[in-house]
PDB file of N, CA and C in Angstrom:
ATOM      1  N   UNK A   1     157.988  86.715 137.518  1.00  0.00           N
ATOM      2  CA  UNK A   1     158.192  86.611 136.089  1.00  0.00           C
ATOM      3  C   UNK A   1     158.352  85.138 135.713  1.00  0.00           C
ATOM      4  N   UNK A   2     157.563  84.722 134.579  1.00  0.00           N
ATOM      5  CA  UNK A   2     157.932  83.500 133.903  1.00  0.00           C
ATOM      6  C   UNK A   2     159.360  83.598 133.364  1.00  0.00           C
ATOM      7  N   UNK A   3     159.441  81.806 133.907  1.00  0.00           N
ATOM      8  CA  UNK A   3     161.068  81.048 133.873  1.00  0.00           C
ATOM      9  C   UNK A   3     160.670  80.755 132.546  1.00  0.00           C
ATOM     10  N   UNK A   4     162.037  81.704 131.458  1.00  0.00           N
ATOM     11  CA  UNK A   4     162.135  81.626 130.032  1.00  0.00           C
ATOM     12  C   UNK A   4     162.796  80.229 129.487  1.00  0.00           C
ATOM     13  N   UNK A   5     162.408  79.180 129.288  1.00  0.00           N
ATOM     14  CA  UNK A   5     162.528  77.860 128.856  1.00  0.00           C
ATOM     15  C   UNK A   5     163.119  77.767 127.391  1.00  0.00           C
ATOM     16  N   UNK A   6     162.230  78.741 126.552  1.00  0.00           N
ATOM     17  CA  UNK A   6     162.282  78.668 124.880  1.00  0.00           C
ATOM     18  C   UNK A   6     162.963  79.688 124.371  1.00  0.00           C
ATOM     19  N   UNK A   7     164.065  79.563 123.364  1.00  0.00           N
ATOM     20  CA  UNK A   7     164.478  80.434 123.053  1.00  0.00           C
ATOM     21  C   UNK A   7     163.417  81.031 121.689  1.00  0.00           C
ATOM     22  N   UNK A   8     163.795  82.254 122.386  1.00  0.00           N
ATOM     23  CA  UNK A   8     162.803  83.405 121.308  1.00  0.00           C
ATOM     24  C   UNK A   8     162.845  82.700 120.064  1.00  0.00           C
ATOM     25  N   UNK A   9     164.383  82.910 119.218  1.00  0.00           N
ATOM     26  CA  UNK A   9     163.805  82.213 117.934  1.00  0.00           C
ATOM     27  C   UNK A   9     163.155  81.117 117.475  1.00  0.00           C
ATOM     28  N   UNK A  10     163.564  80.151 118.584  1.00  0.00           N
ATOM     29  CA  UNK A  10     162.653  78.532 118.443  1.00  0.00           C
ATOM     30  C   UNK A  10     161.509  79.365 118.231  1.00  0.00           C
ATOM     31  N   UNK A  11     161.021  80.181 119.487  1.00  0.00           N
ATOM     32  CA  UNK A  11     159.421  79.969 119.325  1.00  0.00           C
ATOM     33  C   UNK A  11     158.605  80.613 118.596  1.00  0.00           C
ATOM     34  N   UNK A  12     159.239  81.774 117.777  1.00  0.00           N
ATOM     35  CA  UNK A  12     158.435  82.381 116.713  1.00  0.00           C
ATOM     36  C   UNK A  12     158.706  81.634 115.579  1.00  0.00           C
ATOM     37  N   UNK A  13     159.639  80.742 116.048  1.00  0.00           N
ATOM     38  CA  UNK A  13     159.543  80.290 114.269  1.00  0.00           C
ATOM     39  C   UNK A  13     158.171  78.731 114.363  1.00  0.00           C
ATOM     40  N   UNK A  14     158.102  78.161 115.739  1.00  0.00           N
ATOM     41  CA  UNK A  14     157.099  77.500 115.968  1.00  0.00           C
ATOM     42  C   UNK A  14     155.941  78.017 116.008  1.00  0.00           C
ATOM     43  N   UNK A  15     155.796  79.123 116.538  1.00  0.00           N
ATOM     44  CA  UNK A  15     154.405  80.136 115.951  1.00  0.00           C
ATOM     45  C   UNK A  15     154.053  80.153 114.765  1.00  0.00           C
ATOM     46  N   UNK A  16     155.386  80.512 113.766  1.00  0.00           N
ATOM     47  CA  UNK A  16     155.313  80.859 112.047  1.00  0.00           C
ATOM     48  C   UNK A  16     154.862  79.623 111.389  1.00  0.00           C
ATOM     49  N   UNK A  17     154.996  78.120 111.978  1.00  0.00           N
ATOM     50  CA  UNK A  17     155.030  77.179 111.530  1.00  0.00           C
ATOM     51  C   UNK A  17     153.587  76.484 111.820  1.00  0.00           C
ATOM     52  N   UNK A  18     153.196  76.653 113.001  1.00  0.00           N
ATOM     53  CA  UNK A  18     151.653  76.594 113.373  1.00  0.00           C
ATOM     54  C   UNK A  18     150.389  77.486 112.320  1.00  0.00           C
ATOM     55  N   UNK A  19     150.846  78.887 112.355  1.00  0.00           N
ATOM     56  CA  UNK A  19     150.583  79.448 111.868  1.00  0.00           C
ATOM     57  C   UNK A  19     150.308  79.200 110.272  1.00  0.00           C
ATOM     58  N   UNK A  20     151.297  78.857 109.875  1.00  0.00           N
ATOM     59  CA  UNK A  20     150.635  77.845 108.400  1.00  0.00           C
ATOM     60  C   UNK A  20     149.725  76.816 108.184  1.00  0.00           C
ATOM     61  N   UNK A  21     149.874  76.144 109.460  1.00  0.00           N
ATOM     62  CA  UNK A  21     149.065  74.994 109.463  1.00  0.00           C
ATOM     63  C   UNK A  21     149.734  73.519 109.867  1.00  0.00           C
ATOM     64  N   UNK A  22     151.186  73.861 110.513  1.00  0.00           N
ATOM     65  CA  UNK A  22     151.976  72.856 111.047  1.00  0.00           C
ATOM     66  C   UNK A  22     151.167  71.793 112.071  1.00  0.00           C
ATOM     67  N   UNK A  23     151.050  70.591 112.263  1.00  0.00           N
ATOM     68  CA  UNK A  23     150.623  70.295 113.059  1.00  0.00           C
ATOM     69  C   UNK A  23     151.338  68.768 113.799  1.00  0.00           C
ATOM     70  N   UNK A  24     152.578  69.283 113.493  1.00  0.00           N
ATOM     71  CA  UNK A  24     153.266  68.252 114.434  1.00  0.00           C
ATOM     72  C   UNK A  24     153.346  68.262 115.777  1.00  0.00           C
ATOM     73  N   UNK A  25     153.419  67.290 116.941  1.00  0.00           N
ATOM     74  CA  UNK A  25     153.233  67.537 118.285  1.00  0.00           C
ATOM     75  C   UNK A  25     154.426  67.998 118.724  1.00  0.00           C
ATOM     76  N   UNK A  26     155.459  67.990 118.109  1.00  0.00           N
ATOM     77  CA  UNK A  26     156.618  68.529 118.988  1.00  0.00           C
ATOM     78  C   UNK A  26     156.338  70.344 118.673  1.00  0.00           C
ATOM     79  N   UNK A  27     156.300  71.030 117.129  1.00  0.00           N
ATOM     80  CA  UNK A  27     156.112  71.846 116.781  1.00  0.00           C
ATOM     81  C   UNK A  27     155.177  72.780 117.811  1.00  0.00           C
ATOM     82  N   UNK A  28     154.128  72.459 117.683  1.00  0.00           N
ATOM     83  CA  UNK A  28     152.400  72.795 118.555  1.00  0.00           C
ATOM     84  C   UNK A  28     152.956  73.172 119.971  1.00  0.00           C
ATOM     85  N   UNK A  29     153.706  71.908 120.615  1.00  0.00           N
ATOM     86  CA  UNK A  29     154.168  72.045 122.064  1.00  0.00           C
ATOM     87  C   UNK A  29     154.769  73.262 122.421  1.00  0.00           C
ATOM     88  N   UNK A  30     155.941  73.221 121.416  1.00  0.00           N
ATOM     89  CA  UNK A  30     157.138  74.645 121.531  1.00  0.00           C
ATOM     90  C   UNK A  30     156.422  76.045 121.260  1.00  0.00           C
ATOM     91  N   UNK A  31     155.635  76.208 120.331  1.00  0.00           N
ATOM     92  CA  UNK A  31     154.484  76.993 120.468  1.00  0.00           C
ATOM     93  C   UNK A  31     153.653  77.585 121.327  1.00  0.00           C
ATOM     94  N   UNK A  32     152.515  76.479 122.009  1.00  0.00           N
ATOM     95  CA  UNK A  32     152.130  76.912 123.508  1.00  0.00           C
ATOM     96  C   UNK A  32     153.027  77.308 124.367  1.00  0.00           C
ATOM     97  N   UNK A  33     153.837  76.047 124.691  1.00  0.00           N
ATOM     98  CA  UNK A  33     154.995  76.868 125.626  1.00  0.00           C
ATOM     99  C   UNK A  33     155.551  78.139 125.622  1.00  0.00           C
ATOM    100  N   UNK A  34     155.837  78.678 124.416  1.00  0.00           N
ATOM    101  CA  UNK A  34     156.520  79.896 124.163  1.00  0.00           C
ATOM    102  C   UNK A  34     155.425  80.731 124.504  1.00  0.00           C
ATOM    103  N   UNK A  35     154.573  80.279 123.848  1.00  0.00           N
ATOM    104  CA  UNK A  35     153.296  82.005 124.144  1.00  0.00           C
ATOM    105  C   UNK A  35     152.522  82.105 125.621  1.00  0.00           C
ATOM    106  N   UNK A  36     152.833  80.780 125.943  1.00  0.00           N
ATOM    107  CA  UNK A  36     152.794  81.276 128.023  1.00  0.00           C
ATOM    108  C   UNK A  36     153.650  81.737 128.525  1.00  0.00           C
ATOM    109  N   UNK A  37     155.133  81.805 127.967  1.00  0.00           N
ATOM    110  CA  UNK A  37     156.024  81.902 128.481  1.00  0.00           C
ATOM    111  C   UNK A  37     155.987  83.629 128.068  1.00  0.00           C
ATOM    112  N   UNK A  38     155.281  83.850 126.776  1.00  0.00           N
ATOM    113  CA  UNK A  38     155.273  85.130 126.845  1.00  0.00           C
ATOM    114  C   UNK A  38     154.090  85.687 127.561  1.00  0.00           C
ATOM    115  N   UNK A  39     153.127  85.413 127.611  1.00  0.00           N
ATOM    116  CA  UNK A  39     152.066  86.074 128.619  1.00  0.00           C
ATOM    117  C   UNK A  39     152.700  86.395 129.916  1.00  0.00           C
ATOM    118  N   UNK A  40     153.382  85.341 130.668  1.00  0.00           N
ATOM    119  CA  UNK A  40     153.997  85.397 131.568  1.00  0.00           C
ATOM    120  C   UNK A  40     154.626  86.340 131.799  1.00  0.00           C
ATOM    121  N   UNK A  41     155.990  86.735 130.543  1.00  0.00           N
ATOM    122  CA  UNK A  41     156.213  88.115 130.587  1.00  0.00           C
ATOM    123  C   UNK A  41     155.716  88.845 130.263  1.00  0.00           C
ATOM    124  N   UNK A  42     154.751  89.314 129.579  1.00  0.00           N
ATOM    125  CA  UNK A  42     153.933  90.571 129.797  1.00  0.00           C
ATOM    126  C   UNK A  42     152.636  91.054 130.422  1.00  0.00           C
ATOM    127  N   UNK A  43     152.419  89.674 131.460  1.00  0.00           N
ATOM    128  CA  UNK A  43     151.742  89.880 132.489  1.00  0.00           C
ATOM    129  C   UNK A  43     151.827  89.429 133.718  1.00  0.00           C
ATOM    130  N   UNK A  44     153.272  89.948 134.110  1.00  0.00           N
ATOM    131  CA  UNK A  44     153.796  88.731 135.336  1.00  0.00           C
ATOM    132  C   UNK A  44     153.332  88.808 136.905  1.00  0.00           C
ATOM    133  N   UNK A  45     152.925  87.989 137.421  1.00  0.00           N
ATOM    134  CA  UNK A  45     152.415  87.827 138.743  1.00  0.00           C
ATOM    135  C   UNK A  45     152.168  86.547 138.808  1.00  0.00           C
ATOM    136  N   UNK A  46     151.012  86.023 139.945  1.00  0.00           N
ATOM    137  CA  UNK A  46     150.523  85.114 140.532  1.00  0.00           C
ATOM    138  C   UNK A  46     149.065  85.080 140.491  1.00  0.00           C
ATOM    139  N   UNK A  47     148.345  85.866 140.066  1.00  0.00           N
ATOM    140  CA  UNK A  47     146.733  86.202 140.341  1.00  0.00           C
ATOM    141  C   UNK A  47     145.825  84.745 139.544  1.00  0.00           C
ATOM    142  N   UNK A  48     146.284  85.098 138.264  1.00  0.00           N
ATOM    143  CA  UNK A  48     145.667  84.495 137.496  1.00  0.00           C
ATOM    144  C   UNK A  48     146.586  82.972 137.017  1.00  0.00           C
ATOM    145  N   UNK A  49     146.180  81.809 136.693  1.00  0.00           N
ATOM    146  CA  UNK A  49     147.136  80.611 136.204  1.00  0.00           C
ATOM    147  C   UNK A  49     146.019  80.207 134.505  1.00  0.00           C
ATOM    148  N   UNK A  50     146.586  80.330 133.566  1.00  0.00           N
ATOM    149  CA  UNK A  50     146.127  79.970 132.545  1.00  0.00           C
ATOM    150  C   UNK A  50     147.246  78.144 131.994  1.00  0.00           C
ATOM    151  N   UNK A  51     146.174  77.135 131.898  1.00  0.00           N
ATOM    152  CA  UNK A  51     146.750  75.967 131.617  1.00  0.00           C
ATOM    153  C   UNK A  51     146.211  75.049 130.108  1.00  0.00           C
ATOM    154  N   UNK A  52     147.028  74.790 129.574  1.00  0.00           N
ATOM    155  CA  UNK A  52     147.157  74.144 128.471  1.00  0.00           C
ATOM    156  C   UNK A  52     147.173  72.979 128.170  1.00  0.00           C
ATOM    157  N   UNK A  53     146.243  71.968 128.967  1.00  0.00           N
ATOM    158  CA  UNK A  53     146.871  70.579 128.951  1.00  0.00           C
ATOM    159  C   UNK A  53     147.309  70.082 127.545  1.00  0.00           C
ATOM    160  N   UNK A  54     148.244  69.461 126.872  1.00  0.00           N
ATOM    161  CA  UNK A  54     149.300  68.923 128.356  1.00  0.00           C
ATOM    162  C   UNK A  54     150.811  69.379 128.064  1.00  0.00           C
ATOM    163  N   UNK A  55     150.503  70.560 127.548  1.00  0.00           N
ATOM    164  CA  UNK A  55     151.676  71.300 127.186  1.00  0.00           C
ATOM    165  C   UNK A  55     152.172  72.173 128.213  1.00  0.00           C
ATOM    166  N   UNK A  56     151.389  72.578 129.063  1.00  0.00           N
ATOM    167  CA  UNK A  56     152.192  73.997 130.256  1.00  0.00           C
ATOM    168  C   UNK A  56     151.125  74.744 130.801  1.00  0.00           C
ATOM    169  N   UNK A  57     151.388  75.595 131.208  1.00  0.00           N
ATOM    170  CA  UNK A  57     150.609  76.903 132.344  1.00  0.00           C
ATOM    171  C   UNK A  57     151.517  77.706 132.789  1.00  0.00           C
ATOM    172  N   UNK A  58     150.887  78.437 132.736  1.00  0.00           N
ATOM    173  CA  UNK A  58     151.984  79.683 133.370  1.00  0.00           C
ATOM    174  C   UNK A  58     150.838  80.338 134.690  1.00  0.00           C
ATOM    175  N   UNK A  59     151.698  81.212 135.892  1.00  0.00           N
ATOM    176  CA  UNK A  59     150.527  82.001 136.728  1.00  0.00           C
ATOM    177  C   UNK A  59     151.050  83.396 136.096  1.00  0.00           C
ATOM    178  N   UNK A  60     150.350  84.040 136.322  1.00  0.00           N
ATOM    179  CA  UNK A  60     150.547  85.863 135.289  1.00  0.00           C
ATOM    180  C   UNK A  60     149.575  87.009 136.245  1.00  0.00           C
ATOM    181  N   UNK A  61     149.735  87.685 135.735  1.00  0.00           N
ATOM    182  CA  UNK A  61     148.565  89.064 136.100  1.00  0.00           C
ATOM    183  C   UNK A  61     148.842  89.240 138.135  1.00  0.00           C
ATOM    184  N   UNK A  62     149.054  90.234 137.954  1.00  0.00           N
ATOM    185  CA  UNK A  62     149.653  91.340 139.616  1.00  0.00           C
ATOM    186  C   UNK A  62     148.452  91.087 140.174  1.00  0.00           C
ATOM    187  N   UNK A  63     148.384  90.998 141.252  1.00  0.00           N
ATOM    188  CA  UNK A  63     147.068  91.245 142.561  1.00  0.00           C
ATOM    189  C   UNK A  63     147.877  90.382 143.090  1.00  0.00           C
ATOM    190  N   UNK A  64     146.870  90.187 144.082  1.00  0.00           N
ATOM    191  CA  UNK A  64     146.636  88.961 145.256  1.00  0.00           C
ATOM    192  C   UNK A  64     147.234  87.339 144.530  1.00  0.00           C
ATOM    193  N   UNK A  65     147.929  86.998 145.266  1.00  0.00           N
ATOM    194  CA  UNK A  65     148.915  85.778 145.063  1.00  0.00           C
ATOM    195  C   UNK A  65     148.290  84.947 146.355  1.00  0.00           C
ATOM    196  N   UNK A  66     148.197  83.131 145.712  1.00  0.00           N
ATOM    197  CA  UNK A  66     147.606  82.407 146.178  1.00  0.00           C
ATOM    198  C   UNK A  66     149.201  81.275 146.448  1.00  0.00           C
ATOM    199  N   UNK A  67     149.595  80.544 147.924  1.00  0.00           N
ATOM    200  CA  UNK A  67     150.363  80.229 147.822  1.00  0.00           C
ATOM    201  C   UNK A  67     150.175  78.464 148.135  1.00  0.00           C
ATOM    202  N   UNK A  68     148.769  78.244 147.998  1.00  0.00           N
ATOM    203  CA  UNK A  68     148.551  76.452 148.151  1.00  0.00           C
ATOM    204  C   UNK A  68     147.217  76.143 147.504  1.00  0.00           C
ATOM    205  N   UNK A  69     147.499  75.155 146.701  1.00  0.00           N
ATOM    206  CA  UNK A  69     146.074  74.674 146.593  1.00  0.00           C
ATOM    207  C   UNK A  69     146.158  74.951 145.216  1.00  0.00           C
ATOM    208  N   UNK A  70     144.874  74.968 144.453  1.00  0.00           N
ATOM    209  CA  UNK A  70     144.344  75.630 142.971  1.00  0.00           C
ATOM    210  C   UNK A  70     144.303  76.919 143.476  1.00  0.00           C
ATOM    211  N   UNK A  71     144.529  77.858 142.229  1.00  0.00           N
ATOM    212  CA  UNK A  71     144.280  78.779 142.731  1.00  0.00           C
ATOM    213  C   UNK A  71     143.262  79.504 142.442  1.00  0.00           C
ATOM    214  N   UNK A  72     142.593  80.957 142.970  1.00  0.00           N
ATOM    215  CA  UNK A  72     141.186  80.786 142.785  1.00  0.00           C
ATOM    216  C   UNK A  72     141.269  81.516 141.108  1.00  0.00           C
ATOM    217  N   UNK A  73     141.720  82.163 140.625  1.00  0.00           N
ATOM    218  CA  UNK A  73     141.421  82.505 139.067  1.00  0.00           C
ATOM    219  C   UNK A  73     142.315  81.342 138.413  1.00  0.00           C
ATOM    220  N   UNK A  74     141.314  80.950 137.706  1.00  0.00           N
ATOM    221  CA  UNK A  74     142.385  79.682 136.468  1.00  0.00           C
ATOM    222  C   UNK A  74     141.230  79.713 135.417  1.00  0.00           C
ATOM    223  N   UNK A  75     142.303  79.871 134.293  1.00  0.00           N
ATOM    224  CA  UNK A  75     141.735  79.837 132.759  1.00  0.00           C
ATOM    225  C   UNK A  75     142.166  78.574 132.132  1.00  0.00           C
ATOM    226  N   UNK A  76     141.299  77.172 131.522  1.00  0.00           N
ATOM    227  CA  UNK A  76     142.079  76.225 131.282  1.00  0.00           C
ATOM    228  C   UNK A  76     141.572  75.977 129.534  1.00  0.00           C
ATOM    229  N   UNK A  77     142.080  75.873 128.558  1.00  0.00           N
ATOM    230  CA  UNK A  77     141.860  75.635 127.637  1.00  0.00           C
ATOM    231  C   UNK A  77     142.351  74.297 126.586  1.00  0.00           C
ATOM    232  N   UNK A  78     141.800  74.251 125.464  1.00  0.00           N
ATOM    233  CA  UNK A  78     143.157  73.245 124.874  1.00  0.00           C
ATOM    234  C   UNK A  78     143.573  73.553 123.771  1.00  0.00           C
ATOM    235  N   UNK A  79     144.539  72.988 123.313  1.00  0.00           N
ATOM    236  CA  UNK A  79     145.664  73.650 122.088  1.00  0.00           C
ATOM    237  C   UNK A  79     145.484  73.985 121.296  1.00  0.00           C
ATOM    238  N   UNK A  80     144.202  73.928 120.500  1.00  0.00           N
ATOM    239  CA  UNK A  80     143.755  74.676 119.307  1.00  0.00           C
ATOM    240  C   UNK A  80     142.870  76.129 120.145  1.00  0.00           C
ATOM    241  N   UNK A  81     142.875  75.978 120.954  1.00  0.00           N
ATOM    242  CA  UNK A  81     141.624  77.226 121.654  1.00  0.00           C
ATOM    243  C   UNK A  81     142.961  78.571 121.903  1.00  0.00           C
ATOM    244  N   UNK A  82     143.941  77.733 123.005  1.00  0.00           N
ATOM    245  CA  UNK A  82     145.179  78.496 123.428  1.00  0.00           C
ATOM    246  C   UNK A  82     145.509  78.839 121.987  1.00  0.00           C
ATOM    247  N   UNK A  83     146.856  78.094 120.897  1.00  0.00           N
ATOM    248  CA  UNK A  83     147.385  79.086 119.749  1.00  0.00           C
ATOM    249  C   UNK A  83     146.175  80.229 119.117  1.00  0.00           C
ATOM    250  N   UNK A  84     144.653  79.554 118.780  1.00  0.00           N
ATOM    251  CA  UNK A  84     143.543  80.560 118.454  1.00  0.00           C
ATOM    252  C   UNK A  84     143.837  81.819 118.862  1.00  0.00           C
ATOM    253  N   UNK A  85     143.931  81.546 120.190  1.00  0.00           N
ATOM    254  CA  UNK A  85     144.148  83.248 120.965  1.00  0.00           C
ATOM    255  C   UNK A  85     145.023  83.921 120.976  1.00  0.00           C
ATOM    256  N   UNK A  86     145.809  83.072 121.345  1.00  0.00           N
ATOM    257  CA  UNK A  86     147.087  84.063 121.367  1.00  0.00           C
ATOM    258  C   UNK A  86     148.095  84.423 119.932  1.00  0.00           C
ATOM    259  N   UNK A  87     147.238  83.994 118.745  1.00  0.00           N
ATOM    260  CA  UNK A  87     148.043  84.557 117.422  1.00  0.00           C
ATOM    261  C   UNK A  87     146.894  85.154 116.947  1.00  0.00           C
ATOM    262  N   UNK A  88     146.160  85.516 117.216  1.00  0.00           N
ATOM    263  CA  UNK A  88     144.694  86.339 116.996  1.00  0.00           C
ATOM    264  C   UNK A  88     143.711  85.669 116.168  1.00  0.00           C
ATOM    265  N   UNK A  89     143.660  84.310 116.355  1.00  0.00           N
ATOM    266  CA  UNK A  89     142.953  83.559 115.096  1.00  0.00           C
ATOM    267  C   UNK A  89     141.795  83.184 115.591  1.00  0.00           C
ATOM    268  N   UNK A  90     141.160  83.204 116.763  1.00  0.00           N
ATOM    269  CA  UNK A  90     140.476  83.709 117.346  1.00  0.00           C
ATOM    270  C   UNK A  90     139.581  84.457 118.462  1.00  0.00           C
ATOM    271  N   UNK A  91     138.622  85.031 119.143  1.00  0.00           N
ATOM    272  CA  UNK A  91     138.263  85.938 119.667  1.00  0.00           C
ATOM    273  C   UNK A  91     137.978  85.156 121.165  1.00  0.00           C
ATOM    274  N   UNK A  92     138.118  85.831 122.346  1.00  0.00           N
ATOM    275  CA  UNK A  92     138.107  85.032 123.327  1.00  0.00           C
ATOM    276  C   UNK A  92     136.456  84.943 123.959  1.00  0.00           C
ATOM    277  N   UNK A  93     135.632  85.627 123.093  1.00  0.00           N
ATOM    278  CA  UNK A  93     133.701  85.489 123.159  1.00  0.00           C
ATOM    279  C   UNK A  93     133.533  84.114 122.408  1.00  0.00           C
ATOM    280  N   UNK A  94     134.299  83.992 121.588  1.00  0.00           N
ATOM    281  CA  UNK A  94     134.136  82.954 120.616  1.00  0.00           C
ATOM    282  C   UNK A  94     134.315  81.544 121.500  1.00  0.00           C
ATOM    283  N   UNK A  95     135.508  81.562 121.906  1.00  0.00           N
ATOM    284  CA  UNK A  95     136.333  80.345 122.761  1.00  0.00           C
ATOM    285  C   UNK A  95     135.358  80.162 124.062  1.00  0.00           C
ATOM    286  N   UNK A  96     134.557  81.374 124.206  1.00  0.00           N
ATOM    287  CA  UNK A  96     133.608  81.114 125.627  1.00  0.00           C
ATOM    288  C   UNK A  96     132.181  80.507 125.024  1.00  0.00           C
ATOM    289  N   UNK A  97     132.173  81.005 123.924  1.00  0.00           N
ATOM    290  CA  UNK A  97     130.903  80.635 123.837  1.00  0.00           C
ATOM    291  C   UNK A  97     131.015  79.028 123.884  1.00  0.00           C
ATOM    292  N   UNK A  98     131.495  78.900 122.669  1.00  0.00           N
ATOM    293  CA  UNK A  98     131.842  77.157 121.581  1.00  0.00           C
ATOM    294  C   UNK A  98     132.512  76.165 123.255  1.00  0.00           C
ATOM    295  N   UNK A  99     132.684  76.790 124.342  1.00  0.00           N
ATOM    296  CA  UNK A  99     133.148  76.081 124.978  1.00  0.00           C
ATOM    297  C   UNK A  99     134.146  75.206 125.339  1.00  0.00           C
ATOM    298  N   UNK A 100     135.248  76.231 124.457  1.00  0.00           N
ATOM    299  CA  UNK A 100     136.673  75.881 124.507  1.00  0.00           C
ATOM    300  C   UNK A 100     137.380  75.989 125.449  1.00  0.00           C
ATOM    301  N   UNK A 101     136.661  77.027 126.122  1.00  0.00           N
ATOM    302  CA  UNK A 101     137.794  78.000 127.336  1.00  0.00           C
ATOM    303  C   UNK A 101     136.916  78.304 128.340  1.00  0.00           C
ATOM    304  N   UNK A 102     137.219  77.519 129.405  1.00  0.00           N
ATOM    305  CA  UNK A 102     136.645  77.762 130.900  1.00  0.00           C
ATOM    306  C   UNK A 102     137.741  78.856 131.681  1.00  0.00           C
ATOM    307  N   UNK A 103     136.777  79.087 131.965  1.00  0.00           N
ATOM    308  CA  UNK A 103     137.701  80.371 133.324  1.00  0.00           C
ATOM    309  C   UNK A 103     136.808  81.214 134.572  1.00  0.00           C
ATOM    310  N   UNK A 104     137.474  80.330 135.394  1.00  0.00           N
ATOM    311  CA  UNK A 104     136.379  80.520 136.680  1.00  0.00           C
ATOM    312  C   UNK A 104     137.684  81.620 137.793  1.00  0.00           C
ATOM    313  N   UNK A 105     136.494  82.274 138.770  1.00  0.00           N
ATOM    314  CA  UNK A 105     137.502  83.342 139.448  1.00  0.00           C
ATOM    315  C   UNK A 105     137.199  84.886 138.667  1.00  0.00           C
ATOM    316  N   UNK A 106     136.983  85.881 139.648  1.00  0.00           N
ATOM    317  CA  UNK A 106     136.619  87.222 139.675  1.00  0.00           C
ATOM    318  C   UNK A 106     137.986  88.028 138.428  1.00  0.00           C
ATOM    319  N   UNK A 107     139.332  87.514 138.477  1.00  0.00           N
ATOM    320  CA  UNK A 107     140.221  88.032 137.806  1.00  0.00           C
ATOM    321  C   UNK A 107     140.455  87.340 136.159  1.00  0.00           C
ATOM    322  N   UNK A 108     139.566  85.806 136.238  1.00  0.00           N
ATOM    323  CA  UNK A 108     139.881  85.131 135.131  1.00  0.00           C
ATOM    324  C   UNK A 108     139.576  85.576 133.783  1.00  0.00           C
ATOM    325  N   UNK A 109     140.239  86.690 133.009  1.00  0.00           N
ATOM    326  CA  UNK A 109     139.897  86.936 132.233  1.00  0.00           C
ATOM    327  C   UNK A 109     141.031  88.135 131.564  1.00  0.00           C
ATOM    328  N   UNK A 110     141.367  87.454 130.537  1.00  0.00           N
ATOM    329  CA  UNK A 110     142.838  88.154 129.853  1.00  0.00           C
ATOM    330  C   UNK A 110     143.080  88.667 128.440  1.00  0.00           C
ATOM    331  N   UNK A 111     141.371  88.424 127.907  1.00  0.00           N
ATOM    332  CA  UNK A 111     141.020  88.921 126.257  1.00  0.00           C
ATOM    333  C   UNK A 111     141.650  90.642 126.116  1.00  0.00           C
ATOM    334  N   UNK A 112     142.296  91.241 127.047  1.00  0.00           N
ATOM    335  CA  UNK A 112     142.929  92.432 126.939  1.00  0.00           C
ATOM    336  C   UNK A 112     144.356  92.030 126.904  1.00  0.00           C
ATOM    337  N   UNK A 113     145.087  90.387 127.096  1.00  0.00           N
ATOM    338  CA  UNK A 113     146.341  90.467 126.596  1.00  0.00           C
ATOM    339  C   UNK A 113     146.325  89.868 125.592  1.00  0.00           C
ATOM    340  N   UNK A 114     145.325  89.572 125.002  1.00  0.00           N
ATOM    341  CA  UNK A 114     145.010  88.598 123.470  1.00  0.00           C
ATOM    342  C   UNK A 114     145.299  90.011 122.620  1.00  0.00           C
ATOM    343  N   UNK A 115     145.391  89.494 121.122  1.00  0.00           N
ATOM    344  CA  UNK A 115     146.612  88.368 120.986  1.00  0.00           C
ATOM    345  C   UNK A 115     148.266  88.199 121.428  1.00  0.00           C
ATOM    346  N   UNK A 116     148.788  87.279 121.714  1.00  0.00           N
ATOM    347  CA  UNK A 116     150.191  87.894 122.226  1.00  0.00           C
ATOM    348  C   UNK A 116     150.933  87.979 121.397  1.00  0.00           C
ATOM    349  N   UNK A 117     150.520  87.146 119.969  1.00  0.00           N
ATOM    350  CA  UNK A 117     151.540  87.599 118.836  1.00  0.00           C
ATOM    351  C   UNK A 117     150.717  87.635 117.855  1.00  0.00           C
ATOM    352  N   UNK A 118     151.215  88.664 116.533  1.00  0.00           N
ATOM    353  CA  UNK A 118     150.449  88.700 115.324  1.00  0.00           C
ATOM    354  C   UNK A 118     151.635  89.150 114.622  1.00  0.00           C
ATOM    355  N   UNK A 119     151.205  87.302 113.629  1.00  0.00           N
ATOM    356  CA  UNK A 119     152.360  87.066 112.682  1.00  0.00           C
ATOM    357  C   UNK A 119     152.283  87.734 111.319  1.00  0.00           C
TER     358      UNK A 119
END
């Protein structure tokens, strides 16, 4: 299970605030962070590592756990691609196509825990 860093209310209210159109870097940060931190919990394992430069990553999703190295499923995106998804703003065909969101590895692929919040 992801190590809970953000407190819940910080981070929905940094969601709520993104979500308008906030775009301060401290704001944005607490944001990503929080919504890996929630993927994390509601998809906790080691299989998969989704990363945000240069805000965080979390590893998530049950199977096979990798204990050195990269690991072989990783989804890496960046901060307008990550909040996109995970507040449903947009579609993760979209983020593949436009070439927002790489994700290499047989498990890399989590458009079934999208969105993680809808404000």
């Amino acid at each position: 299970m992801a190590k809970r860093r953000i407190p819940v209310a910080d981070g929905l209210s940094a969601c709520r605030e993104v979500r308008a159109g906030e775009s301060a870097r401290s704001v944005r940060a607490t944001a990503v962070r929080f919504l890996l931190e929630e993927l994390g919990e509601l998809a906790p394992g080691h299989t998969v590592e989704v990363r945000v430069p240069p805000f965080g990553a979390v590893q998530c999703v049950e199977g096979p756990q990798h204990t050195r190295g990269t690991p072989p499923n990783v989804i890496e995106m960046d901060v307008d691609t990550w909040l996109g998804l995970a507040l449903g703003q947009l579609s993760w065909e979209r983020a593949v196509e436009d070439g927002s969101l790489r994700a290499s590895g047989s498990r890399a692929d989590i458009q079934g825990l999208l969105p993680i919040l809808r404000l």
